[in-house]
Each structure stands twice: as structure tokens, then as C-alpha cells.
PDB file of N, CA and C in Angstrom:
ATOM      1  N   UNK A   1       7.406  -1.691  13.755  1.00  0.00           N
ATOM      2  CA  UNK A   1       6.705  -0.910  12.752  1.00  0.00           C
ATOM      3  C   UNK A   1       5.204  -1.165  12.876  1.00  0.00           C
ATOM      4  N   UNK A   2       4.285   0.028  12.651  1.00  0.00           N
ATOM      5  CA  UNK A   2       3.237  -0.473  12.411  1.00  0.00           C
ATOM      6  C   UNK A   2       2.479  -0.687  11.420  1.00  0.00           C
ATOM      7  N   UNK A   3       1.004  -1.258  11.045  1.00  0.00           N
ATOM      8  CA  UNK A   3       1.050  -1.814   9.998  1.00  0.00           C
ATOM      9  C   UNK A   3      -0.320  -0.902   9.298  1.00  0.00           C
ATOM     10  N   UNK A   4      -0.006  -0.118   8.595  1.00  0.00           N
ATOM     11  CA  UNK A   4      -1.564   0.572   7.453  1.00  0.00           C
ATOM     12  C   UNK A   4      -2.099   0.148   6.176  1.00  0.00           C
ATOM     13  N   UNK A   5      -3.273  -0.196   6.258  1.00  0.00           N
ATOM     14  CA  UNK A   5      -4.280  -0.375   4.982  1.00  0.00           C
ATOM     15  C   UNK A   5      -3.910   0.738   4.396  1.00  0.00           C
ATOM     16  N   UNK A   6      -4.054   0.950   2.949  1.00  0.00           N
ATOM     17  CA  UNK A   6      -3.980   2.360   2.194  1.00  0.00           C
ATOM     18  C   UNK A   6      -4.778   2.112   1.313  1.00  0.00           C
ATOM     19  N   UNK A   7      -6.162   2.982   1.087  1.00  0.00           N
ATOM     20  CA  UNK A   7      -7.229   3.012   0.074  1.00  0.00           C
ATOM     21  C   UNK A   7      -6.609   4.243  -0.805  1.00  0.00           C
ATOM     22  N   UNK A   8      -6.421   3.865  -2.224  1.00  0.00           N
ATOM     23  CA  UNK A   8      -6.040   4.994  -3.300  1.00  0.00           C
ATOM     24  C   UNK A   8      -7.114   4.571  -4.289  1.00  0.00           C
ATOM     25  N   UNK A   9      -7.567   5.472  -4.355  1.00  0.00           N
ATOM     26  CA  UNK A   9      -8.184   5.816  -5.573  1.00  0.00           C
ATOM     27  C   UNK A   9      -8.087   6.169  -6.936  1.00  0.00           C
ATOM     28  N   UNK A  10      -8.064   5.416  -7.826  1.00  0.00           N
ATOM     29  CA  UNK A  10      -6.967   5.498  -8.719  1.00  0.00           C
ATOM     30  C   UNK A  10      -8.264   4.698 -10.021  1.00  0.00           C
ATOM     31  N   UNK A  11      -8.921   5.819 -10.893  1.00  0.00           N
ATOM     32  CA  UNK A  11      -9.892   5.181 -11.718  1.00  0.00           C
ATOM     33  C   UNK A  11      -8.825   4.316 -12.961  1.00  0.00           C
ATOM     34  N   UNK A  12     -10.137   3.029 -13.027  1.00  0.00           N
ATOM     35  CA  UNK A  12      -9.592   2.209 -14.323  1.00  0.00           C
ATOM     36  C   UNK A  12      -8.545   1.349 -13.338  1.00  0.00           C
ATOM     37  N   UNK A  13      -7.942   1.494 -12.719  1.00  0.00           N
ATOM     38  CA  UNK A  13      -6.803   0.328 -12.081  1.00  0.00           C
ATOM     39  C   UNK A  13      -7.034  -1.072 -12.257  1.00  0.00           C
ATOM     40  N   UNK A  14      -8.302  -1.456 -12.335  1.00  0.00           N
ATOM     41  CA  UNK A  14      -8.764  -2.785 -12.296  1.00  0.00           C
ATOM     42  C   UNK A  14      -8.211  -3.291 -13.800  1.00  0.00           C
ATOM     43  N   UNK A  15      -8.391  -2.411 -14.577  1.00  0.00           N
ATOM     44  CA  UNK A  15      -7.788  -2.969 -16.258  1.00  0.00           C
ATOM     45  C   UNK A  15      -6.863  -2.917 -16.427  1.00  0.00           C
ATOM     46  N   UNK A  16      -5.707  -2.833 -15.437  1.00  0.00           N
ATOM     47  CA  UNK A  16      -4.452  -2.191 -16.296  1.00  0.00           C
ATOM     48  C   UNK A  16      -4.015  -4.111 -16.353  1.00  0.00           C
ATOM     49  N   UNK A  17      -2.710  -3.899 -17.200  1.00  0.00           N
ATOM     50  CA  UNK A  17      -2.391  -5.408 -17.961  1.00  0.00           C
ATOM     51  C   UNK A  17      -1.009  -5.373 -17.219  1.00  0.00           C
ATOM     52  N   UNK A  18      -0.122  -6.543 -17.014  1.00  0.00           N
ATOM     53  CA  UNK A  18       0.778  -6.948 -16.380  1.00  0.00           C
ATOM     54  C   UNK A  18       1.581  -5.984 -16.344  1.00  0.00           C
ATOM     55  N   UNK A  19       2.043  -5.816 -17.795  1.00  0.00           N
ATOM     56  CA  UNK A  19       3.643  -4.581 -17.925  1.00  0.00           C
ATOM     57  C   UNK A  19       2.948  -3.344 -16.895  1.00  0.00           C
ATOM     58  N   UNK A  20       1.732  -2.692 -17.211  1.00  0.00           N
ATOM     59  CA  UNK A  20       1.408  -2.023 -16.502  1.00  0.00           C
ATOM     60  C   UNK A  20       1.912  -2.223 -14.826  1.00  0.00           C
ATOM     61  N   UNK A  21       1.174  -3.339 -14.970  1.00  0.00           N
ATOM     62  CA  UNK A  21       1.512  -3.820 -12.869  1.00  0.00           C
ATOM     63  C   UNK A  21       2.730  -3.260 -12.859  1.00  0.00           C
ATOM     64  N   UNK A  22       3.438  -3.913 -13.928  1.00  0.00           N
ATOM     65  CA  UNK A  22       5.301  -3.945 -13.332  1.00  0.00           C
ATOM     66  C   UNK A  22       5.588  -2.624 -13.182  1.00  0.00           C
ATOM     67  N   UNK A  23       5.073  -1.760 -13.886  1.00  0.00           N
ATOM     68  CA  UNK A  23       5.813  -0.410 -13.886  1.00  0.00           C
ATOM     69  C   UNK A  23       5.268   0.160 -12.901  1.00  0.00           C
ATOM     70  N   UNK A  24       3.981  -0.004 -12.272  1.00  0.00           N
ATOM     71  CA  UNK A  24       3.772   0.753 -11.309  1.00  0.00           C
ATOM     72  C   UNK A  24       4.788  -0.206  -9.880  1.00  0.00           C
ATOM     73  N   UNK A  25       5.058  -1.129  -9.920  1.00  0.00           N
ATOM     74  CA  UNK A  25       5.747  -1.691  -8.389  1.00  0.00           C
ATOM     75  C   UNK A  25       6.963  -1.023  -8.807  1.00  0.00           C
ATOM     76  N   UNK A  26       7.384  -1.027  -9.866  1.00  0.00           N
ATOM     77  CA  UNK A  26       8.893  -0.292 -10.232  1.00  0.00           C
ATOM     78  C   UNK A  26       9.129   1.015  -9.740  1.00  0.00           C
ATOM     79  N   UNK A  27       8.356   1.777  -9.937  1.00  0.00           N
ATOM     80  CA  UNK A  27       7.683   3.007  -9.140  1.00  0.00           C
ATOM     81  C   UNK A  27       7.728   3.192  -7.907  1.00  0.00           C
ATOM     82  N   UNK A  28       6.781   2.435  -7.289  1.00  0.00           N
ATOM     83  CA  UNK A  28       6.497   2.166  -5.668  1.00  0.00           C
ATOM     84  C   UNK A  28       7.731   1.911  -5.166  1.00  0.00           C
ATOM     85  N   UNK A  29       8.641   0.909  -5.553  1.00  0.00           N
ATOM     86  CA  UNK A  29       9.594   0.718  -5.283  1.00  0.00           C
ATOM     87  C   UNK A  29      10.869   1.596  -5.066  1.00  0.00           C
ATOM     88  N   UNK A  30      10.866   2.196  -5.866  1.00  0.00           N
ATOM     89  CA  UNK A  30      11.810   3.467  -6.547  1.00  0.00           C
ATOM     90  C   UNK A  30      11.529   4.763  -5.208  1.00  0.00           C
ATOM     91  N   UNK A  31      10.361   5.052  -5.012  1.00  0.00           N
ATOM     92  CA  UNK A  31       9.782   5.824  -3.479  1.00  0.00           C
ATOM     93  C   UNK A  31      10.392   5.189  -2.629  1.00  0.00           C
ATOM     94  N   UNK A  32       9.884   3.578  -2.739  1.00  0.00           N
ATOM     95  CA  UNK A  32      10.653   2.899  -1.168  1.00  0.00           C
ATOM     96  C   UNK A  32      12.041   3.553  -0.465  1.00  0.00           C
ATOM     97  N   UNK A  33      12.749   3.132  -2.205  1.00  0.00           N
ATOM     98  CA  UNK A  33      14.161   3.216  -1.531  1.00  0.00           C
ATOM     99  C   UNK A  33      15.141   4.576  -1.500  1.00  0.00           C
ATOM    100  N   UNK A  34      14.034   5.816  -1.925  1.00  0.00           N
ATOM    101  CA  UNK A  34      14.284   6.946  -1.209  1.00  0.00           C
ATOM    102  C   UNK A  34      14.022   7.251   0.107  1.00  0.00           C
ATOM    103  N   UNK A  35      13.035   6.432   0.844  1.00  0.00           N
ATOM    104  CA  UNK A  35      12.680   6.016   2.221  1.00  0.00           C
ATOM    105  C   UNK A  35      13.455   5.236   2.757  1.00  0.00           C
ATOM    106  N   UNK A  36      14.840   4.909   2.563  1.00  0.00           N
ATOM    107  CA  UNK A  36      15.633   3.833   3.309  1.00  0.00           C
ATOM    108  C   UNK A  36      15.740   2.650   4.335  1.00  0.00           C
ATOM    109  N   UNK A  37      14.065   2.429   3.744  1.00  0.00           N
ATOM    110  CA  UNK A  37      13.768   0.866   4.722  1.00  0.00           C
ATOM    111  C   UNK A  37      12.786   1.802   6.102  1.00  0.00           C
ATOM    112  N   UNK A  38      12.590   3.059   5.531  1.00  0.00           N
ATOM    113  CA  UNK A  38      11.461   3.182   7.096  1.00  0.00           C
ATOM    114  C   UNK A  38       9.846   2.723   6.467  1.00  0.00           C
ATOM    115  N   UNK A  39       9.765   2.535   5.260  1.00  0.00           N
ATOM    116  CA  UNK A  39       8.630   1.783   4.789  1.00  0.00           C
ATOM    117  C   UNK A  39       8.641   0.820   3.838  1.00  0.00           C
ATOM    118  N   UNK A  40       7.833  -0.364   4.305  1.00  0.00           N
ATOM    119  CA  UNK A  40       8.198  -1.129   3.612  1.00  0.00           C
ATOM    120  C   UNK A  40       6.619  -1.303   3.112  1.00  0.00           C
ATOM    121  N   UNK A  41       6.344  -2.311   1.932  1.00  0.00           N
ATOM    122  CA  UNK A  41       5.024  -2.530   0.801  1.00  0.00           C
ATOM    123  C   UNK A  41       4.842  -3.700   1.070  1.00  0.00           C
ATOM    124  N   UNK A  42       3.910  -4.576   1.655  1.00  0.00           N
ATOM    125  CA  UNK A  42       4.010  -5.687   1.975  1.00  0.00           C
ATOM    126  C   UNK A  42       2.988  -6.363   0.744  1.00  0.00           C
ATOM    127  N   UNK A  43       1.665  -5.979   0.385  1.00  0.00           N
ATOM    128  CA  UNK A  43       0.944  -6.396  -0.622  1.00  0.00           C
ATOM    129  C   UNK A  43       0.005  -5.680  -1.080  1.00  0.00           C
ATOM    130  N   UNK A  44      -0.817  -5.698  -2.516  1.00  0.00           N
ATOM    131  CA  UNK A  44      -2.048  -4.745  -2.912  1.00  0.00           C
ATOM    132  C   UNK A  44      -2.645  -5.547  -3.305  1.00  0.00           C
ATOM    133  N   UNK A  45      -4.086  -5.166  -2.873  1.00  0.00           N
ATOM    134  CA  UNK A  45      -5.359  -6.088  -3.607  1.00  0.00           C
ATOM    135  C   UNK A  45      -5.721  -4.877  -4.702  1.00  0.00           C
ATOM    136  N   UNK A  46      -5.953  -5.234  -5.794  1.00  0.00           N
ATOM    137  CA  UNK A  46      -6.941  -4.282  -6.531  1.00  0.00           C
ATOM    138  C   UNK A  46      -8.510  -4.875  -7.312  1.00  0.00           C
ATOM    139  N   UNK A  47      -8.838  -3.380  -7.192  1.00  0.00           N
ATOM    140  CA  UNK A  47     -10.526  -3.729  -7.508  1.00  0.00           C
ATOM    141  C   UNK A  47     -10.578  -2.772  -9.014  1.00  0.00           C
ATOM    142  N   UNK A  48     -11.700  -2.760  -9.276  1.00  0.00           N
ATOM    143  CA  UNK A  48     -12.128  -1.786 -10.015  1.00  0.00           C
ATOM    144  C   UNK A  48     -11.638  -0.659 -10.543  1.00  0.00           C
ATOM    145  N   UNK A  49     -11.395   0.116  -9.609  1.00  0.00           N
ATOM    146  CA  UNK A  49     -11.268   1.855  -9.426  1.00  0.00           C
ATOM    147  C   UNK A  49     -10.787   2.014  -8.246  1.00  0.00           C
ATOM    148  N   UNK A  50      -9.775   0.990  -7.592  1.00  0.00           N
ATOM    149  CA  UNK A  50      -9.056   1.488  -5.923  1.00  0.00           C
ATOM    150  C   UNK A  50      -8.344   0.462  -5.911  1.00  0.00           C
ATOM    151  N   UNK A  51      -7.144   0.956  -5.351  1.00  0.00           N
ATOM    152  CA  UNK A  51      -6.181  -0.531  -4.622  1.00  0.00           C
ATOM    153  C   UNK A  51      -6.192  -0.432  -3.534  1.00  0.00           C
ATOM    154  N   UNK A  52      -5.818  -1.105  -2.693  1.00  0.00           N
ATOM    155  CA  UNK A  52      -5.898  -1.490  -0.915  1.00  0.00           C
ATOM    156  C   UNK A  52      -4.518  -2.065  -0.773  1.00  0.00           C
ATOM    157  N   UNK A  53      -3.915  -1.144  -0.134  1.00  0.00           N
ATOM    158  CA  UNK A  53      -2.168  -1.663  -0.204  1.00  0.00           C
ATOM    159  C   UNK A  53      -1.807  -1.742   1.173  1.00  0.00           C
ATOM    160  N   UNK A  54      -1.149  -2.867   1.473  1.00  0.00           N
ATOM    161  CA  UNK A  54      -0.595  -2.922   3.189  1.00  0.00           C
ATOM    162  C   UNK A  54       0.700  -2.631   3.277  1.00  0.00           C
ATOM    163  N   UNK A  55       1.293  -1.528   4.176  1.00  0.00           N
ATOM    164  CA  UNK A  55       2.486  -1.046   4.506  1.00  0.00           C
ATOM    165  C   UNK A  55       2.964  -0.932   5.637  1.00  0.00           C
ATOM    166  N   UNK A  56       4.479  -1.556   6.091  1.00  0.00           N
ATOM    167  CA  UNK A  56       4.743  -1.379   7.354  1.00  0.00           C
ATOM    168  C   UNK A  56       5.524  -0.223   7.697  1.00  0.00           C
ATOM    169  N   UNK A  57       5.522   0.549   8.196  1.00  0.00           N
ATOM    170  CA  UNK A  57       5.916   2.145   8.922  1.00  0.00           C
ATOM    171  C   UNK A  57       6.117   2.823   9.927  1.00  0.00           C
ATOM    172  N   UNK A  58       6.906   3.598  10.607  1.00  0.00           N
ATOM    173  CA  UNK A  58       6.850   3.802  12.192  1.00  0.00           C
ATOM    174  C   UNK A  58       5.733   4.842  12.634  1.00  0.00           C
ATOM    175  N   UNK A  59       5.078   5.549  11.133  1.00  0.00           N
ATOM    176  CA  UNK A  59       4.363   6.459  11.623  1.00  0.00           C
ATOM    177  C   UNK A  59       3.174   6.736  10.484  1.00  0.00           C
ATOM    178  N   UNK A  60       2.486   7.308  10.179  1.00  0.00           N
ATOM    179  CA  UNK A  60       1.204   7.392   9.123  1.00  0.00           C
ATOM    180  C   UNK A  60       2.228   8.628   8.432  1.00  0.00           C
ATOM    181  N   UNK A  61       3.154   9.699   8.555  1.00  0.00           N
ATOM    182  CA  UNK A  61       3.370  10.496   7.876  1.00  0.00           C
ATOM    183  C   UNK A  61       4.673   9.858   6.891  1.00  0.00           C
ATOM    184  N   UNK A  62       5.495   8.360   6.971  1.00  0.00           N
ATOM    185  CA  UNK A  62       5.760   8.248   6.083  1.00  0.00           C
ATOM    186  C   UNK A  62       5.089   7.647   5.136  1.00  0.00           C
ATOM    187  N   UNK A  63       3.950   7.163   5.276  1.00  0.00           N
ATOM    188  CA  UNK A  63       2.969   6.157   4.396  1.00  0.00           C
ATOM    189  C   UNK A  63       2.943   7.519   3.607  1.00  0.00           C
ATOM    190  N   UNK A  64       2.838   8.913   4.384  1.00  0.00           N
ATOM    191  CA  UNK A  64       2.565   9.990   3.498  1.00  0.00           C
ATOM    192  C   UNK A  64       3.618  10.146   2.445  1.00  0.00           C
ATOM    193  N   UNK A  65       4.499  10.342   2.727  1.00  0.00           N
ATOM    194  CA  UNK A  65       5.327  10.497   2.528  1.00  0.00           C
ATOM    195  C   UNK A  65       5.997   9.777   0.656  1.00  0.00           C
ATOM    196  N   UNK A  66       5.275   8.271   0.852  1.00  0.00           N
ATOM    197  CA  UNK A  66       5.809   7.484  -0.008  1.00  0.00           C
ATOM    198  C   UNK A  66       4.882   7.777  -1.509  1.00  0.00           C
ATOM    199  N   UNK A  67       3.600   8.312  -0.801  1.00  0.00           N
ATOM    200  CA  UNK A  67       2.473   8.343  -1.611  1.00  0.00           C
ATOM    201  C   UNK A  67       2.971   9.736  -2.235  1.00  0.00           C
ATOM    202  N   UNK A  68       3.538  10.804  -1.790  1.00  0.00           N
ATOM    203  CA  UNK A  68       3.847  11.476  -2.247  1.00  0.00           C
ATOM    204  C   UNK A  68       4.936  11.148  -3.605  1.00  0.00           C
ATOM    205  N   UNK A  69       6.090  10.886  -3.134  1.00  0.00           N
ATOM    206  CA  UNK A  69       7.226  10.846  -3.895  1.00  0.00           C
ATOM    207  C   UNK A  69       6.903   9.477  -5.468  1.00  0.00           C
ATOM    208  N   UNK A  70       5.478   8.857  -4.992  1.00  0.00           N
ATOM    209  CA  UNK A  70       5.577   7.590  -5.603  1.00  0.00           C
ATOM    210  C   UNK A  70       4.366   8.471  -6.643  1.00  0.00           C
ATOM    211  N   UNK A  71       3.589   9.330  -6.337  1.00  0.00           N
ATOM    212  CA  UNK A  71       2.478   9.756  -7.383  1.00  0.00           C
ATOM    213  C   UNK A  71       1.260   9.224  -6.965  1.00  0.00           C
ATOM    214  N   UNK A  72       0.737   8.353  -6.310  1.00  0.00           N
ATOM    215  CA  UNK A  72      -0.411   7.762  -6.151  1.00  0.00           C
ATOM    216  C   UNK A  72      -0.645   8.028  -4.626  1.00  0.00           C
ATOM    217  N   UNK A  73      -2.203   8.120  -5.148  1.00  0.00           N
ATOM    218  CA  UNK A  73      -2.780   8.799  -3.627  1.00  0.00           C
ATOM    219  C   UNK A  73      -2.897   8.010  -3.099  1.00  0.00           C
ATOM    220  N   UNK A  74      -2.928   8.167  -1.776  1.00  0.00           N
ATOM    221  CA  UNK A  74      -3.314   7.811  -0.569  1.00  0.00           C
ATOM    222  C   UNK A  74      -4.455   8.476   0.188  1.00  0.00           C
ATOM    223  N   UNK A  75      -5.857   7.774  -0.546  1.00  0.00           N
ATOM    224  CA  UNK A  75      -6.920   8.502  -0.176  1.00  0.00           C
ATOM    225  C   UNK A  75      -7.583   8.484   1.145  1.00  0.00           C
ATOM    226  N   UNK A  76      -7.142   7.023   1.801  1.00  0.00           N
ATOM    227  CA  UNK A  76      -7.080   7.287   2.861  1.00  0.00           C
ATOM    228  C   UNK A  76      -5.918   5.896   3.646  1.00  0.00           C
ATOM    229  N   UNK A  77      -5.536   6.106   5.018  1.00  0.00           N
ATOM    230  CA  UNK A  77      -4.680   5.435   5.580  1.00  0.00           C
ATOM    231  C   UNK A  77      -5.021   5.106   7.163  1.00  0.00           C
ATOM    232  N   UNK A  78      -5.147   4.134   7.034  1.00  0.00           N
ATOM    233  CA  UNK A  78      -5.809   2.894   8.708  1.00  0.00           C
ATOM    234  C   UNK A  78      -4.692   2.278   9.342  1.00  0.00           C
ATOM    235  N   UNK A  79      -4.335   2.690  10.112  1.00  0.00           N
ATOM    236  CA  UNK A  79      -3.527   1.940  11.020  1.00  0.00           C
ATOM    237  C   UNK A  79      -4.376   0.780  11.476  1.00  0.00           C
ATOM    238  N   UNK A  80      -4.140  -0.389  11.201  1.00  0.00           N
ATOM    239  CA  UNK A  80      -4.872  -1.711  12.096  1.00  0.00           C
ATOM    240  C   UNK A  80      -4.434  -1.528  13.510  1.00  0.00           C
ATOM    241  N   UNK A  81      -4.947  -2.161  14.217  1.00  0.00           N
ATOM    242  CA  UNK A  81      -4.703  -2.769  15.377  1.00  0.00           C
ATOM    243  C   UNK A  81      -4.786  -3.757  15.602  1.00  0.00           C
ATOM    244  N   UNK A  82      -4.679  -4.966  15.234  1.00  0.00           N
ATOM    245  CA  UNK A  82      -4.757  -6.436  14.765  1.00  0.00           C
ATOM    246  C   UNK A  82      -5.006  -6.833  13.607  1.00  0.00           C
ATOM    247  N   UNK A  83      -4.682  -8.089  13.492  1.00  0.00           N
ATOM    248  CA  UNK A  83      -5.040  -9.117  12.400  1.00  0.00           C
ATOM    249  C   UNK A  83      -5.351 -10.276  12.675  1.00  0.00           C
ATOM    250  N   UNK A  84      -6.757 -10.667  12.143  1.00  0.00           N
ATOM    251  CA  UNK A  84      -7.652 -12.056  12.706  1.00  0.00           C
ATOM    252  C   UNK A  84      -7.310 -12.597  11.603  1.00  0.00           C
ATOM    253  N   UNK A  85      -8.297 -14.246  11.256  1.00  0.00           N
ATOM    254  CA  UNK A  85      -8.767 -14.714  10.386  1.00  0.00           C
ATOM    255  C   UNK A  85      -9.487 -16.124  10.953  1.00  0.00           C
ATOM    256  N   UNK A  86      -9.509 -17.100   9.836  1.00  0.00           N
ATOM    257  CA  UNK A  86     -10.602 -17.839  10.746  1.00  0.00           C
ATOM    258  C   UNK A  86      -9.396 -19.010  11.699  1.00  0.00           C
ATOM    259  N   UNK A  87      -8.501 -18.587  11.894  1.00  0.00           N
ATOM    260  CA  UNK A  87      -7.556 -19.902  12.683  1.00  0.00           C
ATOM    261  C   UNK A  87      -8.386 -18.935  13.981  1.00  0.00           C
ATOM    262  N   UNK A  88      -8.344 -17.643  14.037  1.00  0.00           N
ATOM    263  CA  UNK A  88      -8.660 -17.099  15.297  1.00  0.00           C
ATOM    264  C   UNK A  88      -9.958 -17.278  16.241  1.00  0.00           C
ATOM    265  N   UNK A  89     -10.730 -18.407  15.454  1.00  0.00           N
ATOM    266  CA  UNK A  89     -11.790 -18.672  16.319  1.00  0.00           C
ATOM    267  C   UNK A  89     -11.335 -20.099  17.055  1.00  0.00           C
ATOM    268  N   UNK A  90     -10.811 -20.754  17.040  1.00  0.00           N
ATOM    269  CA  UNK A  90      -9.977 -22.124  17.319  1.00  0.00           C
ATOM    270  C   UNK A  90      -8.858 -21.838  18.369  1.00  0.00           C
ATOM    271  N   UNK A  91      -7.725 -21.030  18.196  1.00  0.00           N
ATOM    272  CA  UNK A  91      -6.643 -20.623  18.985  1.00  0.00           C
ATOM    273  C   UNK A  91      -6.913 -20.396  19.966  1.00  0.00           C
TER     274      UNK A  91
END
């Protein structure tokens, strides 16, 4: 699978309160498993007014796909091509 950043844009996100969180992964989740394991949600950072969500997928049109059925955009979607950090200056 490969692996996409997903920038959504989504104003106010930064305030929402726990139950909130839960109901939106309940959600996300609920998309997943109309996708039968061809995408999986690995983690979201959120800011302000955007989340940054990492997903593993065989292709960018089911990332589409999930964003669809789940309600939240997918304003935009990056396939990485690696992942560093600082062990990678040492290795």
C-alpha cells in the first residue's frame, strides 16, 4: 500500500472537545469499513482550521473515495515517497 498525507480543511477543528473527536473517528471509521481494508487511517494531527491525516491505500482514488463516503474533504492528497526523521542522519 502506499502511504498519503491528507490536508482537509475543515474550519474550527482545532476546538472541537473529545466526544466530538470520538464521533468524528466513529465516522471515519464507519467509511473505512465500507472500503473493506483497501484503506486504512493510520493517524491525524490537527491544527486550527485543518487536519493532516496519514492513510495507507493502493491508489489516491480510494483516499477519494473514503473522503467522500466519510463527509470530510480531502483538500488535498500527497503520496510520500519516504519517511525520514532524525535517526536518519546516523543510519
Amino acid at each position: 500500500m502506499k502511504r498519503y498525507v491528507i490536508e482537509r480543511e475543515i474550519p474550527g477543528v482545532g476546538g472541537l472537545n473529545r466526544e466530538q473527536f470520538k464521533d468524528v473517528a466513529v465516522t471515519s471509521n464507519g467509511a473505512l469499513a465500507k472500503l473493506a481494508g483497501k484503506v486504512q487511517w493510520v493517524e491525524s494531527f490537527i491544527a486550527d482550521d485543518k487536519t493532516f491525516c496519514v492513510y495507507l491505500a493502493d491508489n489516491e482514488g480510494l483516499v477519494r473515495e473514503h473522503a467522500k463516503l466519510s463527509g470530510f474533504p480531502a483538500t488535498k492528497i500527497n503520496e510520500t515517497r519516504n519517511v525520514i526523521g532524525p535517526m536518519t542522519a546516523i543510519a
